[in-house]
C-alpha atoms as a PDB file:
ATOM      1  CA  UNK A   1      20.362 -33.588   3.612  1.00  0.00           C
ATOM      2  CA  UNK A   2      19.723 -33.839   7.421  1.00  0.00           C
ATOM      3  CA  UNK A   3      22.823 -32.839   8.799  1.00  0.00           C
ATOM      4  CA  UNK A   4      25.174 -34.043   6.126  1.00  0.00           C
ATOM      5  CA  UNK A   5      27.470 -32.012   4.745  1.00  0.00           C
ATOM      6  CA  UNK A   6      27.511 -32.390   0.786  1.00  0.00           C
ATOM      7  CA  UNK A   7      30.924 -32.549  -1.467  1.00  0.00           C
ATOM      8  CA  UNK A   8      31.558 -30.282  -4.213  1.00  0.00           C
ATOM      9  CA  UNK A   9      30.151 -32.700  -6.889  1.00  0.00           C
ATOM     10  CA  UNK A  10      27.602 -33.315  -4.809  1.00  0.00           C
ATOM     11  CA  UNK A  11      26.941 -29.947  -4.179  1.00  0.00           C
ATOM     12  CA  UNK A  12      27.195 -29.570  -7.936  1.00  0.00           C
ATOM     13  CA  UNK A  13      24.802 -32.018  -8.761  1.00  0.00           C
ATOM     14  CA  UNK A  14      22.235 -30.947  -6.631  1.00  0.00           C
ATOM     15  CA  UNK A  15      22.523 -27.979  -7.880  1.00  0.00           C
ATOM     16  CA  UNK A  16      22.002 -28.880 -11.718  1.00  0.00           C
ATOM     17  CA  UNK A  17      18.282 -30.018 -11.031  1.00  0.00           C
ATOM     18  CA  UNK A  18      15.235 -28.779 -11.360  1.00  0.00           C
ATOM     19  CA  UNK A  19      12.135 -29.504  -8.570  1.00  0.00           C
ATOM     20  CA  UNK A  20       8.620 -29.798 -10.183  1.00  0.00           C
ATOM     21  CA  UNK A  21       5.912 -31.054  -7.768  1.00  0.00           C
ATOM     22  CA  UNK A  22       8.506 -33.088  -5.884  1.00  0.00           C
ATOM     23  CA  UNK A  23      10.438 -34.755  -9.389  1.00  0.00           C
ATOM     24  CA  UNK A  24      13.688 -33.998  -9.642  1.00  0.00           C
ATOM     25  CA  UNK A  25      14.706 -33.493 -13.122  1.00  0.00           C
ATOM     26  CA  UNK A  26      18.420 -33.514 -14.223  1.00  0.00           C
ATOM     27  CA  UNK A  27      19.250 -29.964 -16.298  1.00  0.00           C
ATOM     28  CA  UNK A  28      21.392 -32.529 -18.803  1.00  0.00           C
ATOM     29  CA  UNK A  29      17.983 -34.375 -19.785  1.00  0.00           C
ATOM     30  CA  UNK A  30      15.951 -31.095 -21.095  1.00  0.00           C
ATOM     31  CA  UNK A  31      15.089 -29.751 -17.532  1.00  0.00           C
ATOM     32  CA  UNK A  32      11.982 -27.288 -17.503  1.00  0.00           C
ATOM     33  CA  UNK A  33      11.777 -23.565 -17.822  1.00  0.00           C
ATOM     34  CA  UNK A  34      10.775 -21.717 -15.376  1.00  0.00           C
ATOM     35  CA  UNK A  35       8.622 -19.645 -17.506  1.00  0.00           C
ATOM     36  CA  UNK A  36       6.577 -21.121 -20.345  1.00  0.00           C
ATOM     37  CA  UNK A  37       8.260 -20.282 -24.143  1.00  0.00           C
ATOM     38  CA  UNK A  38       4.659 -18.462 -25.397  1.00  0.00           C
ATOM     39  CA  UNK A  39       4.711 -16.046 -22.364  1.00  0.00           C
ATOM     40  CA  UNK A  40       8.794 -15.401 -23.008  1.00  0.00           C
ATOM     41  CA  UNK A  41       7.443 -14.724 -26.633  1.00  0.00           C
ATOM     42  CA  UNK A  42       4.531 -12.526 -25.727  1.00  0.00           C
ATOM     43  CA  UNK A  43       6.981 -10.444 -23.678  1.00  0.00           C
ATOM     44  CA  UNK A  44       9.372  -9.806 -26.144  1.00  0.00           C
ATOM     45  CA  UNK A  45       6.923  -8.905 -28.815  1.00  0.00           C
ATOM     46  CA  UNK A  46       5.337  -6.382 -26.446  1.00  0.00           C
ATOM     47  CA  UNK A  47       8.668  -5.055 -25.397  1.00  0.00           C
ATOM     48  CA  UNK A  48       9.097  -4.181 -29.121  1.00  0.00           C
ATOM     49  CA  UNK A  49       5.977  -2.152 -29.400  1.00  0.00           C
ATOM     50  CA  UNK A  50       3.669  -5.316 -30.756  1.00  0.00           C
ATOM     51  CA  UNK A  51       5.934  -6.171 -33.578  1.00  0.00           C
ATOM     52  CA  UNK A  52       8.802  -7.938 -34.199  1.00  0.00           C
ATOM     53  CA  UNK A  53      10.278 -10.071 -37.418  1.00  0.00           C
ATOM     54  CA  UNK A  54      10.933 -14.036 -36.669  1.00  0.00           C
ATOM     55  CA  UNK A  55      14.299 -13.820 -37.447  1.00  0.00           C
ATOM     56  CA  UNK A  56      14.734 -11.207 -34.708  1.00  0.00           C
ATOM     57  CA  UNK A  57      12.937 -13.143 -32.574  1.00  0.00           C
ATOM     58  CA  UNK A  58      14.848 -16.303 -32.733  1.00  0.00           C
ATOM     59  CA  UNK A  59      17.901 -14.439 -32.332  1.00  0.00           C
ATOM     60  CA  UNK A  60      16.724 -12.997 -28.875  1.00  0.00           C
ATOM     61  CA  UNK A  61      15.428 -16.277 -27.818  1.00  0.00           C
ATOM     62  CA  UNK A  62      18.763 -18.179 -28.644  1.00  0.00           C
ATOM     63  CA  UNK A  63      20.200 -15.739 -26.577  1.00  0.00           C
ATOM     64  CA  UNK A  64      17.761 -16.925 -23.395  1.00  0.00           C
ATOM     65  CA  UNK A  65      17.414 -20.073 -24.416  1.00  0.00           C
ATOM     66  CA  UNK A  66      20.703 -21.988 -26.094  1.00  0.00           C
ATOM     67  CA  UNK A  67      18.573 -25.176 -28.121  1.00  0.00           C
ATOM     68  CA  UNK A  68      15.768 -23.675 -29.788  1.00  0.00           C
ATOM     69  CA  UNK A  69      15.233 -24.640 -32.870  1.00  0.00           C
ATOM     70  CA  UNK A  70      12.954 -22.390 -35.976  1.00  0.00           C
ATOM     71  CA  UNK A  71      10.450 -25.035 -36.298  1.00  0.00           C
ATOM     72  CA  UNK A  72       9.962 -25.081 -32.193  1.00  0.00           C
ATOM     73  CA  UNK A  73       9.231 -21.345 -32.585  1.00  0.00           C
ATOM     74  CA  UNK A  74       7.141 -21.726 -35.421  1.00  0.00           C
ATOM     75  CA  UNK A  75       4.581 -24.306 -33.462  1.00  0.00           C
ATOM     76  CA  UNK A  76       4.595 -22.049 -30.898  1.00  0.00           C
ATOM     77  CA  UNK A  77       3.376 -19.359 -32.994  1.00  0.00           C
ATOM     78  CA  UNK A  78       1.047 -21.443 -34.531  1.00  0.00           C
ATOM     79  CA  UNK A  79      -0.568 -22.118 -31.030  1.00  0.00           C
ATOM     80  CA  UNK A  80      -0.230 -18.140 -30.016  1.00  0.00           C
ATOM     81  CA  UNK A  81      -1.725 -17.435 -33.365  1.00  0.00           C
ATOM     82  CA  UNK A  82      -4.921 -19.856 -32.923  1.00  0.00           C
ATOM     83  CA  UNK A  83      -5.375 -18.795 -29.477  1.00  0.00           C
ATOM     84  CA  UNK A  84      -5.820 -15.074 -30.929  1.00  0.00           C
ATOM     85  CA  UNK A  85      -2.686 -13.401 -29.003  1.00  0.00           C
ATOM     86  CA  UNK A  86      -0.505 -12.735 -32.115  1.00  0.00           C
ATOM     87  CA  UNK A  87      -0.859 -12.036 -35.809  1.00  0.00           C
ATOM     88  CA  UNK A  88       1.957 -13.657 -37.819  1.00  0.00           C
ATOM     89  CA  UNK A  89       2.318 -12.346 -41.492  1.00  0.00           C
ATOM     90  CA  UNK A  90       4.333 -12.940 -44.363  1.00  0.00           C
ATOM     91  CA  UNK A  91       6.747 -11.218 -45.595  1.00  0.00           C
ATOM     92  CA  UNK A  92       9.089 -10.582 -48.910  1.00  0.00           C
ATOM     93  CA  UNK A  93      12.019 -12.133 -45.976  1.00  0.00           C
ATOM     94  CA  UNK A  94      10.363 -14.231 -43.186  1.00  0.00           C
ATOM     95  CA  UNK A  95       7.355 -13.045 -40.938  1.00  0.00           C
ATOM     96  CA  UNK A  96       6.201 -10.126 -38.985  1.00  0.00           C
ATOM     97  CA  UNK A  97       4.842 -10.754 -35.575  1.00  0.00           C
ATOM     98  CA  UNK A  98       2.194  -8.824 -34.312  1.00  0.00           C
ATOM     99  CA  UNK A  99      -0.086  -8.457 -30.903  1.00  0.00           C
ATOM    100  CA  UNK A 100      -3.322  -9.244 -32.147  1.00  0.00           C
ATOM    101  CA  UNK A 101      -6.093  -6.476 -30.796  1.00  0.00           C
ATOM    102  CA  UNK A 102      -8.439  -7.181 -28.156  1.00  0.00           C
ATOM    103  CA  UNK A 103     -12.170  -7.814 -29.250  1.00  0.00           C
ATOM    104  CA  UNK A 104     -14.858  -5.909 -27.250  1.00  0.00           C
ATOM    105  CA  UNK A 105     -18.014  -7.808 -26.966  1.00  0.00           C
END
């Protein structure tokens, strides 16, 4: 990249990668996100007014994110849910997501 002038494919390629702490990572081979899927999740729960069904959900992260799958969302969850950000309930048809309430000490 000193000096030389790239190609279109080159220019193409370069462009289809992702640079974490110096490793390049092809986009093709399940690049990274720039933001992490349980703070994408967090955000669009909140931007609902703290609740929001799962099929909802997964329809407005398909939209962001093209290849994720209802079980991927669902260990997410799991981890939101055990790290006391979200309450998930069941429902007659799926789940309800909810902001859990902060605890005063």
């Amino acid at each position: 990249m000193g000096g030389e002038e790239q190609t279109g494919p080159q220019r193409k390629a370069a462009a289809n990668q992702f640079c974490l702490g110096g490793i390049k990572i092809p986009e093709e081979e399940g690049g990274w996100r720039a933001e992490p899927l349980d703070l994408i999740i967090l955000d669009l729960v909140r931007r609902r007014d703290g609740a929001i069904r799962d099929d909802e959900l997964l329809e407005m992260l398909r939209t962001m994110i093209k290849d994720i799958s209802l079980p991927e969302l669902n260990r997410v969850l799991m981890r939101l849910e055990l790290r006391g950000k979200v309450n998930v309930s069941a429902q007659k048809k799926g789940k309800v997501i909810t902001l859990a309430k902060v605890r005063e000490t």
